[in-house]
C-alpha atoms as a PDB file:
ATOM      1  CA  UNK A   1      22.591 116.253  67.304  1.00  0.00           C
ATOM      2  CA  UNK A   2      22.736 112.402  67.676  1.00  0.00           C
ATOM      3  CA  UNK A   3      24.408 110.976  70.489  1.00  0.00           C
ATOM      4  CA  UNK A   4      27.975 109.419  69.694  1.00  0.00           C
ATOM      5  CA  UNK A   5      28.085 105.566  68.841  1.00  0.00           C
ATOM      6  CA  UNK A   6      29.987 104.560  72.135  1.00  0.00           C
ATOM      7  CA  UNK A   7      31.569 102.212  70.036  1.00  0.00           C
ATOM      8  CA  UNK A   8      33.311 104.905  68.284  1.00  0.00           C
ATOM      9  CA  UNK A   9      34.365 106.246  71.612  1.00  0.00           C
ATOM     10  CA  UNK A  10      36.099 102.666  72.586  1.00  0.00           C
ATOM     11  CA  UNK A  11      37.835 102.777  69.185  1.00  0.00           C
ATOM     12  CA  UNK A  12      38.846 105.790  69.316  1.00  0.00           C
ATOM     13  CA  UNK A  13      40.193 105.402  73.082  1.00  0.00           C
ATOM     14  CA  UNK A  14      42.179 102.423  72.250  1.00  0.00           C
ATOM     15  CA  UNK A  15      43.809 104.116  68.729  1.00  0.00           C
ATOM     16  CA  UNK A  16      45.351 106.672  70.903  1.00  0.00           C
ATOM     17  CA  UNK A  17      46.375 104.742  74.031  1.00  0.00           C
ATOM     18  CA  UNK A  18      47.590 101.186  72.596  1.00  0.00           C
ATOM     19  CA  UNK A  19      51.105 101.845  74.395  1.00  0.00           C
ATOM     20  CA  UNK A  20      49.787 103.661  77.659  1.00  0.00           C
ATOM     21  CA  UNK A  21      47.439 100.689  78.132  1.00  0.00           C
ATOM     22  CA  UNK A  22      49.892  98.093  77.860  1.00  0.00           C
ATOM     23  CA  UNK A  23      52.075 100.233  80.007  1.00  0.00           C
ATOM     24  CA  UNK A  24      49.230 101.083  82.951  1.00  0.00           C
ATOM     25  CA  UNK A  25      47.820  97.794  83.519  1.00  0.00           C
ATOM     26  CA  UNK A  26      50.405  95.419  83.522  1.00  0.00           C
ATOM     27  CA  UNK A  27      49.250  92.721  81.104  1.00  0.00           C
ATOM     28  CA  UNK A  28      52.160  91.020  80.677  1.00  0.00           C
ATOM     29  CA  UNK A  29      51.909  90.245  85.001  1.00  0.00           C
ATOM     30  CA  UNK A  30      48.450  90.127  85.234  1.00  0.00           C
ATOM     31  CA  UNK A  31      47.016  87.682  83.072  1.00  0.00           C
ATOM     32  CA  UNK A  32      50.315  84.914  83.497  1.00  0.00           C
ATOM     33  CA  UNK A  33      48.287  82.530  85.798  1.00  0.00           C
ATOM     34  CA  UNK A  34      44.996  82.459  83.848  1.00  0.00           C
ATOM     35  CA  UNK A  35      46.906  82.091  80.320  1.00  0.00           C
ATOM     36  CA  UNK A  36      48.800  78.795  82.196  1.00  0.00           C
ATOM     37  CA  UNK A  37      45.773  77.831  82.804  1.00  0.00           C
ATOM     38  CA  UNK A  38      44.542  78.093  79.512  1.00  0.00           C
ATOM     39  CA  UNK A  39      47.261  76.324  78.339  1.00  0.00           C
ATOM     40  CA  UNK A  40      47.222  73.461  80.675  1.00  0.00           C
ATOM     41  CA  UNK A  41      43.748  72.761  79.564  1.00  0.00           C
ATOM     42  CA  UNK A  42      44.438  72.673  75.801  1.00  0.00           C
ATOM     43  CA  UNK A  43      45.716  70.290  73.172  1.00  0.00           C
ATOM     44  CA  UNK A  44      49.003  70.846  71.684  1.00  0.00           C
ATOM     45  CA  UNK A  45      47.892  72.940  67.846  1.00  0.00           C
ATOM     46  CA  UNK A  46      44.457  73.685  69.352  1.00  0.00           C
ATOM     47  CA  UNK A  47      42.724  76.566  67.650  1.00  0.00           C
ATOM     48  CA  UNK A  48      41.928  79.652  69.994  1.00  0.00           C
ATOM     49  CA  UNK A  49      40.399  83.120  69.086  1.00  0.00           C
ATOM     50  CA  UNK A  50      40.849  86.203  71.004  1.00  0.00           C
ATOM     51  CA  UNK A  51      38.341  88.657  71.536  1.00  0.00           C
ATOM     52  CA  UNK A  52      39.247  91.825  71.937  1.00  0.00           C
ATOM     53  CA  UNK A  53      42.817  90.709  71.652  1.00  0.00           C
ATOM     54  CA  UNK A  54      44.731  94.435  71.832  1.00  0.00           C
ATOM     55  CA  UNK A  55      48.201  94.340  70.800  1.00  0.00           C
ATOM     56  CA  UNK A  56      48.364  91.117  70.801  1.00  0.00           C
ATOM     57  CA  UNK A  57      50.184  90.927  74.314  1.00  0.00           C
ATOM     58  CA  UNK A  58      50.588  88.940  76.351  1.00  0.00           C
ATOM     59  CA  UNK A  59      47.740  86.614  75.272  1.00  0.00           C
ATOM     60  CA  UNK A  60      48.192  85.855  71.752  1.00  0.00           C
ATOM     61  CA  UNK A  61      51.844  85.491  71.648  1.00  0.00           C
ATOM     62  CA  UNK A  62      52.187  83.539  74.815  1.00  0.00           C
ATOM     63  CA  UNK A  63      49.053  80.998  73.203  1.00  0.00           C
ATOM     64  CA  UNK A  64      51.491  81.296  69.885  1.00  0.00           C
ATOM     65  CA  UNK A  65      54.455  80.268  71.605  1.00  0.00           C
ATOM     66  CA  UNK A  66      52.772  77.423  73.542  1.00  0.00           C
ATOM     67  CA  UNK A  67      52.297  76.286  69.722  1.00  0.00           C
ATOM     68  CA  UNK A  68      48.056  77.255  69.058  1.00  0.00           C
ATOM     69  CA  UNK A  69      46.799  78.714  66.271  1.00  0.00           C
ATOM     70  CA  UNK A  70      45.261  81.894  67.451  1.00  0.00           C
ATOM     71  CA  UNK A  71      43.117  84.406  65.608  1.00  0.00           C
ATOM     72  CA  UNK A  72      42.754  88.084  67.190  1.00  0.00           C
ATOM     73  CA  UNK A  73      39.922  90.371  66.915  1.00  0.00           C
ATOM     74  CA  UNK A  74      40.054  94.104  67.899  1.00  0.00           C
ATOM     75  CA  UNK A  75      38.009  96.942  66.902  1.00  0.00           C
ATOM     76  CA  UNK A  76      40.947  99.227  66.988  1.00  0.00           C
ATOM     77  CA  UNK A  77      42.922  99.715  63.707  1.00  0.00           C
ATOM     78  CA  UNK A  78      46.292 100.884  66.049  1.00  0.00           C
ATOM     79  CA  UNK A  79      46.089  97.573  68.127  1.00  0.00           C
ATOM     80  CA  UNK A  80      45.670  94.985  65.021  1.00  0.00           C
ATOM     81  CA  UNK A  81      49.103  96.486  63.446  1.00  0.00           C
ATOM     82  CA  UNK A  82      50.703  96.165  67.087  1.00  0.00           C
ATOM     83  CA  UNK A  83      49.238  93.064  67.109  1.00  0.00           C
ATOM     84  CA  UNK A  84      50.470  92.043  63.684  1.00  0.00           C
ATOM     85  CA  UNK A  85      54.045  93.373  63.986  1.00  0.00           C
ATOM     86  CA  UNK A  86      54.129  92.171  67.733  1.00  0.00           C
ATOM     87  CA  UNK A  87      52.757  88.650  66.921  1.00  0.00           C
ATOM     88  CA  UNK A  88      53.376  87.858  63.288  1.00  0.00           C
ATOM     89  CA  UNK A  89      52.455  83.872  63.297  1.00  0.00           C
ATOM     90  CA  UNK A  90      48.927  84.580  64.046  1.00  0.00           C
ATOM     91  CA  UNK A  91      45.703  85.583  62.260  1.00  0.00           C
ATOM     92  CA  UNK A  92      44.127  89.781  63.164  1.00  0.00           C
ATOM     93  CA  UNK A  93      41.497  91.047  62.516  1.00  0.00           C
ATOM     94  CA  UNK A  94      40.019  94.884  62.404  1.00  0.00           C
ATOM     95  CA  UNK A  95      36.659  94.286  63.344  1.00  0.00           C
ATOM     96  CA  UNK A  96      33.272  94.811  66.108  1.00  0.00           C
ATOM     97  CA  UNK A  97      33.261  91.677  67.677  1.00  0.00           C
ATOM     98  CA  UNK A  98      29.642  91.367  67.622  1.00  0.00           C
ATOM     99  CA  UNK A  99      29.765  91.366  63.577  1.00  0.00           C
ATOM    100  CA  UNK A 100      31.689  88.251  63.271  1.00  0.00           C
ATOM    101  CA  UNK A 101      30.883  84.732  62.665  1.00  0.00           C
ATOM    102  CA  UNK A 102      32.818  81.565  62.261  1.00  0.00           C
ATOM    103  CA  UNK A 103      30.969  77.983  61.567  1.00  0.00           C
ATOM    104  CA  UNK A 104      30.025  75.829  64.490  1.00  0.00           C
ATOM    105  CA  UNK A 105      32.623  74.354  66.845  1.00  0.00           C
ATOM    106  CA  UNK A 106      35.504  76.559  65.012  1.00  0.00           C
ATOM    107  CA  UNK A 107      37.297  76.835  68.348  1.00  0.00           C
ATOM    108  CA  UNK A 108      38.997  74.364  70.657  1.00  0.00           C
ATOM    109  CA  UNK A 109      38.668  77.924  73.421  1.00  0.00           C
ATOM    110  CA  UNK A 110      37.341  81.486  72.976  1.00  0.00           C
ATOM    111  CA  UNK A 111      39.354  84.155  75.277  1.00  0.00           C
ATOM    112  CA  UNK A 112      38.155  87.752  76.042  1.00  0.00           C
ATOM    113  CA  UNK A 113      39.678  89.555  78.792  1.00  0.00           C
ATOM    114  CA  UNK A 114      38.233  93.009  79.213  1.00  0.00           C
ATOM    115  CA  UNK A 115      35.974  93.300  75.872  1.00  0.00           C
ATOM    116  CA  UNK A 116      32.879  92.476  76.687  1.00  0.00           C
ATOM    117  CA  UNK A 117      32.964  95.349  79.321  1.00  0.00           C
ATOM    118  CA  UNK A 118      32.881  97.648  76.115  1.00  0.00           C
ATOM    119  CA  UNK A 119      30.430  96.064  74.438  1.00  0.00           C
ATOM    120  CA  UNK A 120      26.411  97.764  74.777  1.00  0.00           C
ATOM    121  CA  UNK A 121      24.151  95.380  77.621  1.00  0.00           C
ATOM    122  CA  UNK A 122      22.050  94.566  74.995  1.00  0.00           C
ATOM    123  CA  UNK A 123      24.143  93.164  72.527  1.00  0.00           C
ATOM    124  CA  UNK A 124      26.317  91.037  75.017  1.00  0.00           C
ATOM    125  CA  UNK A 125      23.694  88.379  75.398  1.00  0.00           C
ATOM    126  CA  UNK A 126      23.698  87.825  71.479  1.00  0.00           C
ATOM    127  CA  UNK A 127      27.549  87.444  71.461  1.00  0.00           C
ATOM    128  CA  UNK A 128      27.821  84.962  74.046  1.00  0.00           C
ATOM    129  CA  UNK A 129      25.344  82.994  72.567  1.00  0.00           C
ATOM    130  CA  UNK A 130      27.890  83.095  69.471  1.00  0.00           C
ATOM    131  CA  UNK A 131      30.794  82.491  70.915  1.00  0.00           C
ATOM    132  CA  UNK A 132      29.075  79.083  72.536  1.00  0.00           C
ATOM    133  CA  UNK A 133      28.592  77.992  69.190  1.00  0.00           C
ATOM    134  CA  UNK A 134      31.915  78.930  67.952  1.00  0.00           C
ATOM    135  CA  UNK A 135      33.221  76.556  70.710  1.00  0.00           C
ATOM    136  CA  UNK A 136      33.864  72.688  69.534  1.00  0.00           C
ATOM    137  CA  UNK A 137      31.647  70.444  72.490  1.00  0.00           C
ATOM    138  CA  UNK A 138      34.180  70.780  75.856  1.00  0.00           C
ATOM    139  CA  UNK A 139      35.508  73.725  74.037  1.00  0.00           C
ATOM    140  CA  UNK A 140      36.703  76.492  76.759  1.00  0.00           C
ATOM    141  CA  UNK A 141      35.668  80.258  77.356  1.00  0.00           C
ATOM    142  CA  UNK A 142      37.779  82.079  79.553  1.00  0.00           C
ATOM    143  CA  UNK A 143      36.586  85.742  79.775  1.00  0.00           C
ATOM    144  CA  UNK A 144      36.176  89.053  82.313  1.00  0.00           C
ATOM    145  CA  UNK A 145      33.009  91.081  82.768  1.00  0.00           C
ATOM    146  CA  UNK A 146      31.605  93.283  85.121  1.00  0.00           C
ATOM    147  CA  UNK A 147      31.319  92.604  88.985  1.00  0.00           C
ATOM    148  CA  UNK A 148      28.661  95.110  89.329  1.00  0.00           C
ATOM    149  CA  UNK A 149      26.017  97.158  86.788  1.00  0.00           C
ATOM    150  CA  UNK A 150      27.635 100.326  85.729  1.00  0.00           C
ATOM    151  CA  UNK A 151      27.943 101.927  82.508  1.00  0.00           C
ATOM    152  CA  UNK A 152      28.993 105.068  81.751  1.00  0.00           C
ATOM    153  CA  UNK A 153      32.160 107.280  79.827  1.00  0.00           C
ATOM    154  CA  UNK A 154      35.695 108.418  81.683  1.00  0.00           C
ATOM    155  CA  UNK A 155      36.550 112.012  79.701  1.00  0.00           C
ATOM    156  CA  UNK A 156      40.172 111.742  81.215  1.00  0.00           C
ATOM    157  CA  UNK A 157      40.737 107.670  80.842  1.00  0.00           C
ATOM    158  CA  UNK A 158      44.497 106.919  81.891  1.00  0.00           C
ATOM    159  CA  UNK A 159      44.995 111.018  82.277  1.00  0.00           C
ATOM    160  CA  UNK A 160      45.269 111.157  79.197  1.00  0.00           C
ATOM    161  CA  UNK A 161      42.418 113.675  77.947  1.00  0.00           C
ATOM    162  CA  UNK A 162      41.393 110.477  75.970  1.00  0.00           C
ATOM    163  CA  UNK A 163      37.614 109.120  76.688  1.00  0.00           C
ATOM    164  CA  UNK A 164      36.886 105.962  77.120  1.00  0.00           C
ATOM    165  CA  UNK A 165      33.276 103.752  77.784  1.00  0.00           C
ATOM    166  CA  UNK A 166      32.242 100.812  79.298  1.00  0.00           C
ATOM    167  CA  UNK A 167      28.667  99.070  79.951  1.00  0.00           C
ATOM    168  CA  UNK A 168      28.791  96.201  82.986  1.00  0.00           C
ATOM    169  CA  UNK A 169      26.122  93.896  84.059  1.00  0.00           C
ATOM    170  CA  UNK A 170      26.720  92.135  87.499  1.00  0.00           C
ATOM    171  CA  UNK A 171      28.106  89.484  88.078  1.00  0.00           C
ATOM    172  CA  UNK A 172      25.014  87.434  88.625  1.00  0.00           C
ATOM    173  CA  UNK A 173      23.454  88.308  85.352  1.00  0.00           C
ATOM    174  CA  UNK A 174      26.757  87.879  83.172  1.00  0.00           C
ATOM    175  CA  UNK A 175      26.665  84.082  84.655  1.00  0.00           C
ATOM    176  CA  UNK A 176      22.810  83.840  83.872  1.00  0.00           C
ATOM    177  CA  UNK A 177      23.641  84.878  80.340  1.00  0.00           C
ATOM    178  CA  UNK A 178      26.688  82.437  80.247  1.00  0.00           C
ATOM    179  CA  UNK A 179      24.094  79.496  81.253  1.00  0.00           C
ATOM    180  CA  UNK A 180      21.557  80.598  79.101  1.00  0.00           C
ATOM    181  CA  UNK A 181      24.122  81.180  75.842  1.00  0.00           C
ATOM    182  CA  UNK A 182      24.280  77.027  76.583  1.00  0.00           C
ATOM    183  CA  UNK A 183      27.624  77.146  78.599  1.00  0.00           C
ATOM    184  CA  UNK A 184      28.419  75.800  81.912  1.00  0.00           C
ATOM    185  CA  UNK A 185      30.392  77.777  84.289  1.00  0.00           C
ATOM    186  CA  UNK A 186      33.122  75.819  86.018  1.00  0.00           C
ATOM    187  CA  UNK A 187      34.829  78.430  87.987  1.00  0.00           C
ATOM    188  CA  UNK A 188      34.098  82.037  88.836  1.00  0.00           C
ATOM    189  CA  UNK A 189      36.345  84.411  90.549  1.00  0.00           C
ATOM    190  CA  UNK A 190      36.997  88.333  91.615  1.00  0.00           C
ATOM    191  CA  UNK A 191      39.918  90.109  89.823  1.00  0.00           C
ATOM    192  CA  UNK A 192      40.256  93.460  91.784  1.00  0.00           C
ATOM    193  CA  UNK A 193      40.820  96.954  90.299  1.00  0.00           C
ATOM    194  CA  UNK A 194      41.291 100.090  92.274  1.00  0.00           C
ATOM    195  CA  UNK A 195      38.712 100.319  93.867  1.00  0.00           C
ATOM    196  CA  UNK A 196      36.177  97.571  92.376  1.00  0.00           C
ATOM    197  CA  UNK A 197      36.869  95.032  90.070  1.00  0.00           C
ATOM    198  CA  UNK A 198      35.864  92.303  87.492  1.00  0.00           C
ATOM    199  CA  UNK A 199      34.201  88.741  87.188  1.00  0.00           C
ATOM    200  CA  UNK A 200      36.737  86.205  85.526  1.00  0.00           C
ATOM    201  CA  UNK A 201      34.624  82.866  84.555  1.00  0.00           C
ATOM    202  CA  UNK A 202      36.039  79.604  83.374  1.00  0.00           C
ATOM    203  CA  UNK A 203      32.941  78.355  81.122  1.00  0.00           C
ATOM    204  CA  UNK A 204      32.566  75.121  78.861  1.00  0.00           C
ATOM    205  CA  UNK A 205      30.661  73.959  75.885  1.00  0.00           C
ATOM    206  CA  UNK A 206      29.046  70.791  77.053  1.00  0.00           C
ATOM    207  CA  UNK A 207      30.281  67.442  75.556  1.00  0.00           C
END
Protein backbone atom coordinates (compact mmCIF):
# COMPACT_ATOMS: atom_id res chain seq x y z
CA UNK A 1 0.00 0.00 0.00
CA UNK A 2 1.37 3.55 -0.73
CA UNK A 3 2.36 5.63 2.00
CA UNK A 4 -0.19 8.55 2.88
CA UNK A 5 0.45 12.05 1.17
CA UNK A 6 1.43 13.87 4.51
CA UNK A 7 -0.24 16.61 3.05
CA UNK A 8 -3.44 14.88 3.39
CA UNK A 9 -2.58 14.21 6.97
CA UNK A 10 -2.07 18.22 7.67
CA UNK A 11 -5.45 18.77 5.97
CA UNK A 12 -7.07 16.49 7.49
CA UNK A 13 -5.59 17.52 11.08
CA UNK A 14 -6.57 21.04 10.66
CA UNK A 15 -10.46 20.11 9.26
CA UNK A 16 -11.05 18.53 12.54
CA UNK A 17 -9.24 20.80 15.01
CA UNK A 18 -9.85 24.49 13.53
CA UNK A 19 -11.48 25.46 17.06
CA UNK A 20 -9.10 23.35 19.43
CA UNK A 21 -6.17 25.03 17.67
CA UNK A 22 -7.26 28.42 18.06
CA UNK A 23 -8.20 27.49 21.55
CA UNK A 24 -4.61 25.59 22.55
CA UNK A 25 -2.19 27.96 21.29
CA UNK A 26 -3.28 31.22 22.03
CA UNK A 27 -3.07 33.09 18.73
CA UNK A 28 -4.87 35.86 19.50
CA UNK A 29 -1.78 36.58 22.54
CA UNK A 30 0.89 35.20 20.80
CA UNK A 31 1.38 36.73 17.62
CA UNK A 32 0.16 40.66 18.97
CA UNK A 33 3.81 42.01 18.99
CA UNK A 34 4.99 40.60 15.63
CA UNK A 35 1.57 41.65 13.80
CA UNK A 36 2.42 45.49 15.37
CA UNK A 37 5.29 45.08 13.92
CA UNK A 38 4.06 44.22 10.73
CA UNK A 39 1.95 46.95 10.79
CA UNK A 40 4.34 49.59 11.79
CA UNK A 41 6.38 48.69 8.81
CA UNK A 42 3.60 48.96 6.20
CA UNK A 43 1.83 51.59 4.15
CA UNK A 44 -1.63 52.45 4.94
CA UNK A 45 -3.87 49.98 1.90
CA UNK A 46 -0.72 47.87 1.42
CA UNK A 47 -1.45 44.48 -0.04
CA UNK A 48 -0.43 41.42 2.25
CA UNK A 49 -1.01 37.61 1.69
CA UNK A 50 -1.15 35.07 4.32
CA UNK A 51 0.19 31.79 4.07
CA UNK A 52 -1.23 29.34 5.78
CA UNK A 53 -3.62 31.87 7.19
CA UNK A 54 -6.08 29.33 9.44
CA UNK A 55 -9.18 30.88 10.50
CA UNK A 56 -8.26 33.86 9.67
CA UNK A 57 -7.34 34.92 13.38
CA UNK A 58 -5.74 36.94 14.64
CA UNK A 59 -3.60 37.78 11.57
CA UNK A 60 -5.85 38.56 8.83
CA UNK A 61 -8.42 40.46 10.64
CA UNK A 62 -6.09 42.46 12.76
CA UNK A 63 -4.01 43.36 9.05
CA UNK A 64 -7.90 44.04 7.86
CA UNK A 65 -8.64 46.29 10.54
CA UNK A 66 -5.32 48.19 10.33
CA UNK A 67 -6.96 48.91 6.74
CA UNK A 68 -4.64 46.19 4.18
CA UNK A 69 -5.92 44.25 1.71
CA UNK A 70 -5.11 40.76 2.71
CA UNK A 71 -5.52 37.51 0.80
CA UNK A 72 -5.47 34.08 2.90
CA UNK A 73 -4.34 30.80 1.79
CA UNK A 74 -5.04 27.51 3.70
CA UNK A 75 -5.10 24.04 2.60
CA UNK A 76 -7.89 23.25 4.93
CA UNK A 77 -11.49 23.56 3.57
CA UNK A 78 -12.85 24.02 7.58
CA UNK A 79 -10.35 26.98 8.16
CA UNK A 80 -11.13 29.05 4.75
CA UNK A 81 -15.05 29.12 5.82
CA UNK A 82 -13.86 30.20 9.47
CA UNK A 83 -11.79 32.37 7.80
CA UNK A 84 -14.45 33.73 5.48
CA UNK A 85 -17.27 34.07 8.06
CA UNK A 86 -14.63 35.30 10.71
CA UNK A 87 -13.01 37.86 8.32
CA UNK A 88 -15.44 38.74 5.57
CA UNK A 89 -13.48 41.94 3.93
CA UNK A 90 -10.71 39.81 2.80
CA UNK A 91 -9.82 37.47 -0.09
CA UNK A 92 -9.49 33.03 0.96
CA UNK A 93 -8.40 30.74 -0.62
CA UNK A 94 -8.65 26.63 -0.43
CA UNK A 95 -5.46 25.76 -1.69
CA UNK A 96 -1.49 23.91 -1.22
CA UNK A 97 0.49 26.78 -0.88
CA UNK A 98 3.16 25.50 -2.99
CA UNK A 99 0.58 25.44 -6.11
CA UNK A 100 0.01 29.07 -6.19
CA UNK A 101 1.36 31.88 -8.11
CA UNK A 102 0.74 35.56 -8.27
CA UNK A 103 2.80 37.97 -10.85
CA UNK A 104 5.97 39.60 -9.68
CA UNK A 105 6.03 42.11 -6.83
CA UNK A 106 2.12 41.31 -6.07
CA UNK A 107 2.79 41.92 -2.38
CA UNK A 108 3.79 44.95 -0.34
CA UNK A 109 4.58 41.68 2.67
CA UNK A 110 4.11 37.88 2.61
CA UNK A 111 3.22 36.40 6.29
CA UNK A 112 3.39 32.66 7.26
CA UNK A 113 3.41 31.77 10.77
CA UNK A 114 3.59 28.04 11.30
CA UNK A 115 3.07 26.71 7.51
CA UNK A 116 6.06 26.15 6.23
CA UNK A 117 6.69 23.67 9.17
CA UNK A 118 4.04 21.46 7.26
CA UNK A 119 5.27 21.79 4.14
CA UNK A 120 7.82 18.54 2.70
CA UNK A 121 11.97 19.80 3.02
CA UNK A 122 12.12 19.56 -0.43
CA UNK A 123 9.55 21.65 -1.62
CA UNK A 124 10.21 24.58 0.92
CA UNK A 125 13.19 25.86 -0.97
CA UNK A 126 10.95 26.25 -4.22
CA UNK A 127 8.29 28.25 -2.23
CA UNK A 128 10.49 30.68 -0.76
CA UNK A 129 12.00 31.35 -3.84
CA UNK A 130 8.23 32.26 -4.85
CA UNK A 131 7.22 34.10 -2.30
CA UNK A 132 10.56 36.48 -2.94
CA UNK A 133 9.20 37.16 -6.15
CA UNK A 134 5.74 37.71 -5.04
CA UNK A 135 7.27 40.49 -2.83
CA UNK A 136 7.33 44.23 -4.51
CA UNK A 137 11.47 45.38 -4.03
CA UNK A 138 11.61 46.26 0.10
CA UNK A 139 8.59 44.12 0.23
CA UNK A 140 8.51 42.22 3.82
CA UNK A 141 8.41 38.39 4.80
CA UNK A 142 7.66 37.72 8.20
CA UNK A 143 7.47 33.91 8.77
CA UNK A 144 8.26 30.82 11.48
CA UNK A 145 10.16 27.64 10.69
CA UNK A 146 11.91 25.11 12.40
CA UNK A 147 14.71 25.71 15.10
CA UNK A 148 16.03 22.32 14.63
CA UNK A 149 15.70 19.26 11.77
CA UNK A 150 12.86 17.07 12.72
CA UNK A 151 10.14 15.66 10.81
CA UNK A 152 7.91 13.26 11.68
CA UNK A 153 3.73 12.57 12.53
CA UNK A 154 1.97 13.11 16.25
CA UNK A 155 -1.03 10.18 16.18
CA UNK A 156 -2.61 12.02 19.28
CA UNK A 157 -1.93 15.93 18.13
CA UNK A 158 -3.75 18.26 20.80
CA UNK A 159 -5.19 14.78 22.54
CA UNK A 160 -7.33 14.68 20.31
CA UNK A 161 -6.86 11.15 18.48
CA UNK A 162 -6.31 13.54 15.45
CA UNK A 163 -2.72 13.16 13.57
CA UNK A 164 -0.91 15.71 12.61
CA UNK A 165 2.81 16.17 10.53
CA UNK A 166 5.43 18.43 10.31
CA UNK A 167 8.97 18.48 8.38
CA UNK A 168 11.67 21.21 10.02
CA UNK A 169 15.00 22.17 8.74
CA UNK A 170 17.25 24.12 11.28
CA UNK A 171 17.47 27.12 11.74
CA UNK A 172 20.69 27.66 9.89
CA UNK A 173 19.51 26.11 6.71
CA UNK A 174 15.94 27.85 6.68
CA UNK A 175 18.14 31.28 6.71
CA UNK A 176 20.51 29.82 3.92
CA UNK A 177 17.40 29.14 1.89
CA UNK A 178 15.94 32.65 2.79
CA UNK A 179 19.37 34.22 1.32
CA UNK A 180 19.51 32.07 -1.45
CA UNK A 181 15.48 32.56 -2.44
CA UNK A 182 17.16 36.39 -2.96
CA UNK A 183 15.96 37.78 0.49
CA UNK A 184 17.86 39.43 3.15
CA UNK A 185 17.27 38.56 6.66
CA UNK A 186 17.01 41.55 8.96
CA UNK A 187 16.15 39.99 12.19
CA UNK A 188 16.03 36.44 13.48
CA UNK A 189 14.71 35.31 16.74
CA UNK A 190 13.63 32.08 19.05
CA UNK A 191 9.85 31.68 19.74
CA UNK A 192 9.74 28.86 22.43
CA UNK A 193 7.29 25.91 22.56
CA UNK A 194 7.16 23.34 25.27
CA UNK A 195 9.92 22.07 25.18
CA UNK A 196 11.71 23.42 21.84
CA UNK A 197 10.61 25.94 19.68
CA UNK A 198 10.62 27.90 16.32
CA UNK A 199 12.78 30.39 14.15
CA UNK A 200 10.75 33.72 13.51
CA UNK A 201 12.75 35.80 10.64
CA UNK A 202 12.06 39.31 9.55
CA UNK A 203 13.30 39.05 5.73
CA UNK A 204 13.22 41.74 2.82
CA UNK A 205 13.13 41.88 -0.89
CA UNK A 206 16.04 44.08 -1.76
CA UNK A 207 15.31 47.59 -3.22
Amino acid sequence: MAAEDPKDLVRRGYDALSLRYDEAYQSDTKYQSWIASLNALLEDGSRVLDLGCGSGVPVVRDLVTAGHHVTGIDISEVQIRRAQELVPEADFITADATTVDFPDGSFDAVVSLYALIHVPLDEQPPLLRKIASWLRPGGWFLCSTGQHEWTGTDENWLDSGVAMWWSHADADTNRGWLTRSGLTVEQEEFVPEGNGGHALFWARRPL
